[in-house]
Protein backbone atom coordinates (compact mmCIF):
# COMPACT_ATOMS: atom_id res chain seq x y z
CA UNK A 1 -138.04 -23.05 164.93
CA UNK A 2 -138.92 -26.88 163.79
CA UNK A 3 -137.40 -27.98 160.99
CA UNK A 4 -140.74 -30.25 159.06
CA UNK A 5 -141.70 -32.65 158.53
CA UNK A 6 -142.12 -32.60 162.74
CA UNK A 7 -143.03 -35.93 164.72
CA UNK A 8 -145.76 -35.17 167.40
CA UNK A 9 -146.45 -37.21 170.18
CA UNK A 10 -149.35 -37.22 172.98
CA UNK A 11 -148.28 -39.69 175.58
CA UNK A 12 -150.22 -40.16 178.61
CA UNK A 13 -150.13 -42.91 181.20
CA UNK A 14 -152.02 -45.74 179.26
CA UNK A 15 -151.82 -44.76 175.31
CA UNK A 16 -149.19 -42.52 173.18
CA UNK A 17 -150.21 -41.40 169.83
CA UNK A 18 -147.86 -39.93 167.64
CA UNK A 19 -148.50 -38.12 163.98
CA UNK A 20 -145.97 -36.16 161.61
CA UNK A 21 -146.97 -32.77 160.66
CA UNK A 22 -145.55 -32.84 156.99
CA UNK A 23 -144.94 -28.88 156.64
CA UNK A 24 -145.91 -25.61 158.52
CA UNK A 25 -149.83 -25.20 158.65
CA UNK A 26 -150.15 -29.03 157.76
CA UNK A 27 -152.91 -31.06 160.16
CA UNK A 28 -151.28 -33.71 161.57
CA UNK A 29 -151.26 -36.93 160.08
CA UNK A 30 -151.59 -40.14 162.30
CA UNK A 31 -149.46 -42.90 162.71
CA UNK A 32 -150.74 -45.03 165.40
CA UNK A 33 -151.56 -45.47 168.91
CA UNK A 34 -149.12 -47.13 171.05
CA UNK A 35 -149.80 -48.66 174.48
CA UNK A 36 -147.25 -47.54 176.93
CA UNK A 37 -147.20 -50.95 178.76
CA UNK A 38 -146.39 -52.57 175.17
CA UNK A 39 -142.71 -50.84 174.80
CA UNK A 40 -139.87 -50.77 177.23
CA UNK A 41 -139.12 -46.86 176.44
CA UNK A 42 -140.72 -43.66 174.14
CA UNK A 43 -138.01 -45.05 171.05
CA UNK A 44 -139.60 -47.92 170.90
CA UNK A 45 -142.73 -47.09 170.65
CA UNK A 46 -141.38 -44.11 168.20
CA UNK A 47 -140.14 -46.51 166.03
CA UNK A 48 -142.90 -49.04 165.74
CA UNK A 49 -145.26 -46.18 165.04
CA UNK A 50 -142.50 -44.68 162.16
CA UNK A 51 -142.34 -48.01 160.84
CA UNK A 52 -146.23 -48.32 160.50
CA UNK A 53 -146.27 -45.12 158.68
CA UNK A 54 -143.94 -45.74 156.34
CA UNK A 55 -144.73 -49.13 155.80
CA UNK A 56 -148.78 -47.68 155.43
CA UNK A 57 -148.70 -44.62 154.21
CA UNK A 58 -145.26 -43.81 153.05
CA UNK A 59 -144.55 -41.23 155.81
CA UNK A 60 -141.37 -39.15 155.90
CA UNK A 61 -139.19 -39.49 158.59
CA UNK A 62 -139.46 -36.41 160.88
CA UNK A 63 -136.68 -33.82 161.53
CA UNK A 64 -137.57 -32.72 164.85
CA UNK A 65 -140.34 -33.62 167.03
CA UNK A 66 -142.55 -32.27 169.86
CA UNK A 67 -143.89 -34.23 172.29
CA UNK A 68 -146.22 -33.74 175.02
CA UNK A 69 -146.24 -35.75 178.13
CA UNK A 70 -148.68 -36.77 181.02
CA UNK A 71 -145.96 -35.42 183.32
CA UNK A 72 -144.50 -32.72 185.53
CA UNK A 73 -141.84 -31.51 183.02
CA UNK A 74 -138.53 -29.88 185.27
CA UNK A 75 -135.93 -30.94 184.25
CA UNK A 76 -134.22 -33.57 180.78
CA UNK A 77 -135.43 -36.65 181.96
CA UNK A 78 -139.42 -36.57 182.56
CA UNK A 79 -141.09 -39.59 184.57
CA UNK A 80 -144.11 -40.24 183.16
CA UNK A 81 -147.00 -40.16 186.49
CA UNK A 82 -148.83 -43.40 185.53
CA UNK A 83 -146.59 -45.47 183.74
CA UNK A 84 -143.10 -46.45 183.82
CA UNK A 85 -141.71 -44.57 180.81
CA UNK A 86 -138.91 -41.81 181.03
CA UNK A 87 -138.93 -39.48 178.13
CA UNK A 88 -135.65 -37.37 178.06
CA UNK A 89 -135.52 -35.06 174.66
CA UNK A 90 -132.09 -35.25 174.16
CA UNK A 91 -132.18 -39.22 173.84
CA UNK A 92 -134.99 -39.37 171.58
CA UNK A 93 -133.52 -36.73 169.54
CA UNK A 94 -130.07 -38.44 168.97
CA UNK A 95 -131.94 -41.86 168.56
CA UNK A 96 -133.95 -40.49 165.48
CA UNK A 97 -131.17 -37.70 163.87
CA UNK A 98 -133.52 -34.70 165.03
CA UNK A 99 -132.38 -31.37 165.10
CA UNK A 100 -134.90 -30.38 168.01
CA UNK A 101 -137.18 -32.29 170.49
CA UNK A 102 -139.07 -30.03 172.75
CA UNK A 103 -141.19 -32.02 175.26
CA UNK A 104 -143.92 -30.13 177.06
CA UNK A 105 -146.80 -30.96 179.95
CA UNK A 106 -149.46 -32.56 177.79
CA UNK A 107 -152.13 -30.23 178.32
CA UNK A 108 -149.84 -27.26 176.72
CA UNK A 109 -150.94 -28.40 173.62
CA UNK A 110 -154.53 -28.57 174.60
CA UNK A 111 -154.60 -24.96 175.95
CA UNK A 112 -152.73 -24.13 172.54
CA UNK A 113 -155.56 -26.21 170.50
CA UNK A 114 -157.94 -24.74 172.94
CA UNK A 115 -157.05 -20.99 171.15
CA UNK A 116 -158.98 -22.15 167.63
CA UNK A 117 -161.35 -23.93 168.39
CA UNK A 118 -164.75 -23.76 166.88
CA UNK A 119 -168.00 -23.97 168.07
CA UNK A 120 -168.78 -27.53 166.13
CA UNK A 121 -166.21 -29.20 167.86
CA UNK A 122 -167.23 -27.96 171.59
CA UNK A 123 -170.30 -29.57 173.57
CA UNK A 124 -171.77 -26.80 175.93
CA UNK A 125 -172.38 -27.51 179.27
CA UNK A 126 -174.59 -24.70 180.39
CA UNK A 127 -174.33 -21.36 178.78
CA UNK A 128 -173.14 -20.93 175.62
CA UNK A 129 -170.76 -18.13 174.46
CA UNK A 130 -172.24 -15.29 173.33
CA UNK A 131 -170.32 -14.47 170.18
CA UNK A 132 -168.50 -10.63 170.09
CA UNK A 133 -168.78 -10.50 174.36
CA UNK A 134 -165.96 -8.10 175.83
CA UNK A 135 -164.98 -11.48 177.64
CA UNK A 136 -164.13 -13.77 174.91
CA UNK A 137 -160.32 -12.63 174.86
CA UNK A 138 -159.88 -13.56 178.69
CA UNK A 139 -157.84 -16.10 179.98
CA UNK A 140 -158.91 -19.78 179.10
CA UNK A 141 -158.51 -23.03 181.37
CA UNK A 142 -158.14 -26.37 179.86
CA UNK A 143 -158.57 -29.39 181.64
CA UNK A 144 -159.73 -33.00 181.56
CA UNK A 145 -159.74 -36.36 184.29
CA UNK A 146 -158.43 -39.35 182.19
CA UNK A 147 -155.66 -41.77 183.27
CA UNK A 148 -154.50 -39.22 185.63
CA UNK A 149 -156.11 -35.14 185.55
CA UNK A 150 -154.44 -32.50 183.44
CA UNK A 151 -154.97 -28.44 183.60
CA UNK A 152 -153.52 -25.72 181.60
CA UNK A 153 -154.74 -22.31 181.22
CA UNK A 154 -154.03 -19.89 178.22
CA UNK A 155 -153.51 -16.18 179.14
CA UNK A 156 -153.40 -13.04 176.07
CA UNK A 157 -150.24 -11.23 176.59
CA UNK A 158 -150.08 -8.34 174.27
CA UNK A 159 -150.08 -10.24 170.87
CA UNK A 160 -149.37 -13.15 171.89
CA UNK A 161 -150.78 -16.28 174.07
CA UNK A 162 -149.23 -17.58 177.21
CA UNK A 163 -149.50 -21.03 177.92
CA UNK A 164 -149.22 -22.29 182.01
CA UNK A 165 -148.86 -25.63 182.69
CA UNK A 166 -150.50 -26.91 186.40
CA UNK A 167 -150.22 -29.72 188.71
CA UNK A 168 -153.59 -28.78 190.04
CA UNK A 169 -154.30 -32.54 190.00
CA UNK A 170 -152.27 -33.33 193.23
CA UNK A 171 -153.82 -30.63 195.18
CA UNK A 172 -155.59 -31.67 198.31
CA UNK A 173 -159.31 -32.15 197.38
CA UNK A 174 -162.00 -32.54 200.77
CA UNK A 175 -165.65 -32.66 201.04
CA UNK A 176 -167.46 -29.35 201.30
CA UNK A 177 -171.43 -31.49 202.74
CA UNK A 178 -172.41 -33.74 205.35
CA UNK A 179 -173.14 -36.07 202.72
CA UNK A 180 -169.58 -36.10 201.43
CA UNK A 181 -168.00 -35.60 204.83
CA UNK A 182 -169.65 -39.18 205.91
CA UNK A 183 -168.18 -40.59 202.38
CA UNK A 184 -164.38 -39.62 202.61
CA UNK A 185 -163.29 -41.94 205.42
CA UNK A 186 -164.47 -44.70 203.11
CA UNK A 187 -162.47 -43.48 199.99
CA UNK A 188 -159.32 -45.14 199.35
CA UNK A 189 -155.96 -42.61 199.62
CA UNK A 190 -152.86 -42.31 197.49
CA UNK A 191 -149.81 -41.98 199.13
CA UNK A 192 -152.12 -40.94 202.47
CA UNK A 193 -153.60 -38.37 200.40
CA UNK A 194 -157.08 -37.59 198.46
CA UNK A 195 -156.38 -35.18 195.93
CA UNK A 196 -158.20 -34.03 192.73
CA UNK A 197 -156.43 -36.90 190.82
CA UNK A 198 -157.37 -39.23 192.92
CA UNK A 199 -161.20 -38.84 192.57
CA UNK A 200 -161.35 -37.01 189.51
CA UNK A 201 -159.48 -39.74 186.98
CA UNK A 202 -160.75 -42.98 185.50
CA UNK A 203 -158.98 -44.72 188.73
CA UNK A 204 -161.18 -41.93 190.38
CA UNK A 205 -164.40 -43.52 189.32
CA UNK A 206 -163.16 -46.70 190.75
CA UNK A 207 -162.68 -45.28 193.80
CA UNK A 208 -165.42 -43.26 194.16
CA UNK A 209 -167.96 -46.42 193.03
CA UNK A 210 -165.74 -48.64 195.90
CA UNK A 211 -166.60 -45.93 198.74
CA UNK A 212 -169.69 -45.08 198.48
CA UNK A 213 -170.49 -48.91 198.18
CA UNK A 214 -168.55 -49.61 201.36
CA UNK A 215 -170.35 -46.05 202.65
CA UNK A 216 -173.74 -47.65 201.73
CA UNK A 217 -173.54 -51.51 203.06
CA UNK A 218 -170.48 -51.43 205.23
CA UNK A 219 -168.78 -53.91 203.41
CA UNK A 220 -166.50 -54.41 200.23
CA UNK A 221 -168.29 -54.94 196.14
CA UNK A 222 -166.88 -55.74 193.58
CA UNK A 223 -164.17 -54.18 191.94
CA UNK A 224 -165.07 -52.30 188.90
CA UNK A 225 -162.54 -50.57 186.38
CA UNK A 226 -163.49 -47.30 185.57
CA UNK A 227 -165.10 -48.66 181.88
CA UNK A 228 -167.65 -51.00 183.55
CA UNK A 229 -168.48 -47.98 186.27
CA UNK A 230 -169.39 -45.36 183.74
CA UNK A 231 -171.17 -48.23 181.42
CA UNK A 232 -173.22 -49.57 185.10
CA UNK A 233 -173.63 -45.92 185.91
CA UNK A 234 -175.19 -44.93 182.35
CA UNK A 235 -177.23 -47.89 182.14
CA UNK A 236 -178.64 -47.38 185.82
CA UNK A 237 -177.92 -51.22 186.29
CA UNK A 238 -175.21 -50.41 189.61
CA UNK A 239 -176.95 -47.94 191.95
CA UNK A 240 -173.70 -47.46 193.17
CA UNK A 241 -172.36 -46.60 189.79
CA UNK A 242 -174.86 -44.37 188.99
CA UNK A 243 -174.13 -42.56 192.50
CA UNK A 244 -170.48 -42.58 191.44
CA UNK A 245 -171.19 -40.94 188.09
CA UNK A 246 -173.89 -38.09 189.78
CA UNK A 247 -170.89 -37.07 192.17
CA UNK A 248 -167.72 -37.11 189.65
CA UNK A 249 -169.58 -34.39 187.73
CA UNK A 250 -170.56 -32.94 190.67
CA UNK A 251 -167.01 -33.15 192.34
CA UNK A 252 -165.24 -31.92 188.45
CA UNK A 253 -167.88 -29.05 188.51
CA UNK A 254 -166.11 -27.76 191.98
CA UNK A 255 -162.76 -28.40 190.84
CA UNK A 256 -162.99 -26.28 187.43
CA UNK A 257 -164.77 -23.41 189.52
CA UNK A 258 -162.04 -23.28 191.63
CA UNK A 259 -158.96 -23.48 188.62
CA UNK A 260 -161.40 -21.14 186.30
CA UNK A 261 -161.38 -18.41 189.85
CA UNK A 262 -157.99 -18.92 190.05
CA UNK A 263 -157.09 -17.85 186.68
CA UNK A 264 -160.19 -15.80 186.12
CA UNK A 265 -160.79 -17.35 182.80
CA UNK A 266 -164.22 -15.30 181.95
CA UNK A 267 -162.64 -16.50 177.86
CA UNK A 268 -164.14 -20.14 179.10
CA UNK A 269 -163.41 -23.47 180.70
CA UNK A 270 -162.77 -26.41 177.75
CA UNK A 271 -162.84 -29.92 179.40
CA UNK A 272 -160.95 -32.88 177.72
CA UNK A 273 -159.83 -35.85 178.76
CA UNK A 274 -161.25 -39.29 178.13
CA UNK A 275 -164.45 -39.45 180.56
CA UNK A 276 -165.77 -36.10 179.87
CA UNK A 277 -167.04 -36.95 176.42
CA UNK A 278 -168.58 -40.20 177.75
CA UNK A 279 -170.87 -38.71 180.26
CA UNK A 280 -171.85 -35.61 178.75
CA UNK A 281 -175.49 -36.56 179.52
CA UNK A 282 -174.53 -37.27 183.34
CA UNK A 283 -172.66 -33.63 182.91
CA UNK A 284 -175.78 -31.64 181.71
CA UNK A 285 -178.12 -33.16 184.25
CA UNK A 286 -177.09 -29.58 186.87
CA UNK A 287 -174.54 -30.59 189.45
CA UNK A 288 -172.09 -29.88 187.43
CA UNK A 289 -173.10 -26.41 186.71
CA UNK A 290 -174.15 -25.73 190.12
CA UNK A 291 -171.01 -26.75 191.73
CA UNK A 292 -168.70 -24.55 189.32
CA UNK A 293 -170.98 -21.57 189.79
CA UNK A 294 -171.21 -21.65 194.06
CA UNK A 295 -168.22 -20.05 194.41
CA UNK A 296 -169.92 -16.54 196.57
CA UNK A 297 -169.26 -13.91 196.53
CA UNK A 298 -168.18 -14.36 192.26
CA UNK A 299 -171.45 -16.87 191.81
CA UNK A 300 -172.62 -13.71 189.11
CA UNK A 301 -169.47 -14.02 187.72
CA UNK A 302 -168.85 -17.41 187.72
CA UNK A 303 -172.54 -17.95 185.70
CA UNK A 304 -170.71 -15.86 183.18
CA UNK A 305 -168.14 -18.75 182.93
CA UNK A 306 -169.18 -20.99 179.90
CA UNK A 307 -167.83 -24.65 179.98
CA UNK A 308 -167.78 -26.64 177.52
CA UNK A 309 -166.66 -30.53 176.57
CA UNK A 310 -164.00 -30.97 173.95
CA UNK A 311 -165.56 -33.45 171.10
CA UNK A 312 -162.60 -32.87 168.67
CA UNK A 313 -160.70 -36.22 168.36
CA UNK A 314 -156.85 -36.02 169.08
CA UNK A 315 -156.85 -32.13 169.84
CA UNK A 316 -153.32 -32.53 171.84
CA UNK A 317 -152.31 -33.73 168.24
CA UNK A 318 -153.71 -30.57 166.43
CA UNK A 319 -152.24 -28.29 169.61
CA UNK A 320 -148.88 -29.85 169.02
CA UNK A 321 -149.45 -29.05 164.91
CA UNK A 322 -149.86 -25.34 165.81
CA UNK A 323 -147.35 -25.16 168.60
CA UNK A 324 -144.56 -26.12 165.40
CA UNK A 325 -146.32 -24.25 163.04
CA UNK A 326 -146.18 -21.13 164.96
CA UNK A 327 -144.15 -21.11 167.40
CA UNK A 328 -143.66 -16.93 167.90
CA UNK A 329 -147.60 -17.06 168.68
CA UNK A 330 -147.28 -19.08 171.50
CA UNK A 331 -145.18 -18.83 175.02
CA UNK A 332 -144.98 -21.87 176.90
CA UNK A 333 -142.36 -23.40 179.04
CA UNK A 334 -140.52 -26.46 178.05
CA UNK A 335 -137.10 -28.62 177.78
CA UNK A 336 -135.22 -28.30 174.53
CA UNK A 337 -132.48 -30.04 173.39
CA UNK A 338 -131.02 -29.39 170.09
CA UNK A 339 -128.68 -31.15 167.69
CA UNK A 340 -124.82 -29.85 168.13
């Protein structure tokens, strides 16, 4: 159990944003958005975002705290995959007086959001749910390319929901045309690898943009951060960018086909993450669609499969809210450290 008010914290690779949920059932109440570059550790950032909220809105201090981290979370000190921070419960905990800190993979809060969430806050790409279907209690995958690519999927188990974190974002990912077989030796590797991360990420659209520039004129462009791809790529003014953008979606379509097969989540795939909601137009245009669904011999039951884009602002914020709020509802794995 948390004891409230409860700190909550979403920190990925580039941003952390922390809230305090005041008292069970309570939405979560912002504090600020920290840059993980701008603070040596998570307590410092903490603390210049409990500051603000005191100082701004005369926030309580927090009693315990949940926090959910762009990381592979094994063990009491969690490495953060894009940035430098270490997040390790048990310090946090005796650095603010808590009497819990539970950290968790950041997209367990997601797939726990991902359990309420209405219609009005979802963006369908192709089919929309049919309301009352036998399907709509079935496993659902969350997911979402940002800083790095996240995946969680959320599985009924008698009364209650279990939540299962992935790493499906290091798998190996390879090209499945001609077209994309002649691009790959042009795409820059991580650590000798291409995975899904690696393509399927705002770094990803770098990448992506770079090779099939270097695919299409043999020689090096210029270097574009994933911002001034998507905005090139929207605009049509980069025809490379515009390529880049046509093939993420076509490239994130194939990856959540495969992770919605795996888990056989006929209750729907919810896509987050910080690009998704940017190109929703580039998303809609088919490739997407027609990449998640060519998965024979399931392509009937993969067109069953509705996917949707998450529009809700902050919904690792609102996950974390229910995940202290009620915490017999939900199973998820996780360290805990607790006050002696």
């Amino acid at each position: 159990m948390f004891e409230f008010p409860v700190l909550v914290g979403d920190i990925g690779g580039t941003n952390a944003r922390f809230a305090i949920v005041p008292e069970a059932g309570a939405a979560p109440v912002l504090l600020s958005r920290e840059e993980t570059a701008g603070h040596p550790d998570p307590s410092a950032a903490i603390r210049a975002s409990l500051a603000r909220g005191a100082r701004e809105q005369g926030s309580p201090a927090p009693r315990s705290a949940i926090l959910a981290v762009a990381a592979r979370v094994d063990g009491p000190a969690v490495q953060l995959t894009n940035a430098h921070w270490v997040i390790e419960g048990a310090r946090i905990g005796q650095d603010f007086g808590l009497s819990r800190a539970v950290v968790v993979n950041d997209y367990v809060p997601v797939a726990a959001g991902a359990a309420a969430i209405s219609p009005s806050e979802l963006t369908p790409i192709g089919p929309r749910r049919e309301e009352g279907r036998e399907g709509d209690q079935g496993a659902r995958l969350v997911l979402g390319p940002g800083t790095g690519f996240g995946a969680a999927a959320l599985l009924p188990v008698d009364a209650r929901l279990l939540i299962v974190s992935t790493e499906s974002g290091h798998v190996d990912f390879g090209p499945a045309t001609p077209a994309e077989l002649a691009l790959w030796p042009h795409l820059e590797r991580v650590e000798g690898r291409v995975t899904v991360e690696t393509l399927l990420s705002g770094p990803g659209l770098t990448r992506l943009h770079a090779g099939l520039h270097r695919l299409r004129t043999g020689a090096e462009g210029p270097h574009l951060d994933p911002a001034a791809v998507t905005e090139a790529g929207l605009s049509g003014s980069d025809p490379d960018a515009a390529a880049a953008l046509n093939l993420f979606a076509k490239l994130l379509g194939r990856a959540c086909g495969d992770l919605a097969l795996t888990f056989l989540a006929t209750g729907g795939v919810y896509i987050g993450g910080g690009i998704a909601p940017r190109i929703v137009d580039v998303l809609r245009q088919g490739a997407f669609r027609r990449a998640f669904e060519h998965k024979p011999p399931f392509v009937a039951q993969m067109q069953a499969i509705p996917t949707s884009v998450i529009t809700v602002h902050d919904p690792a914020l609102i996950g974390l809210a229910a995940l202290a709020s009620q915490p017999d509802r939900f199973a998820y794995h996780g360290q805990v450290w607790r006050a002696s």
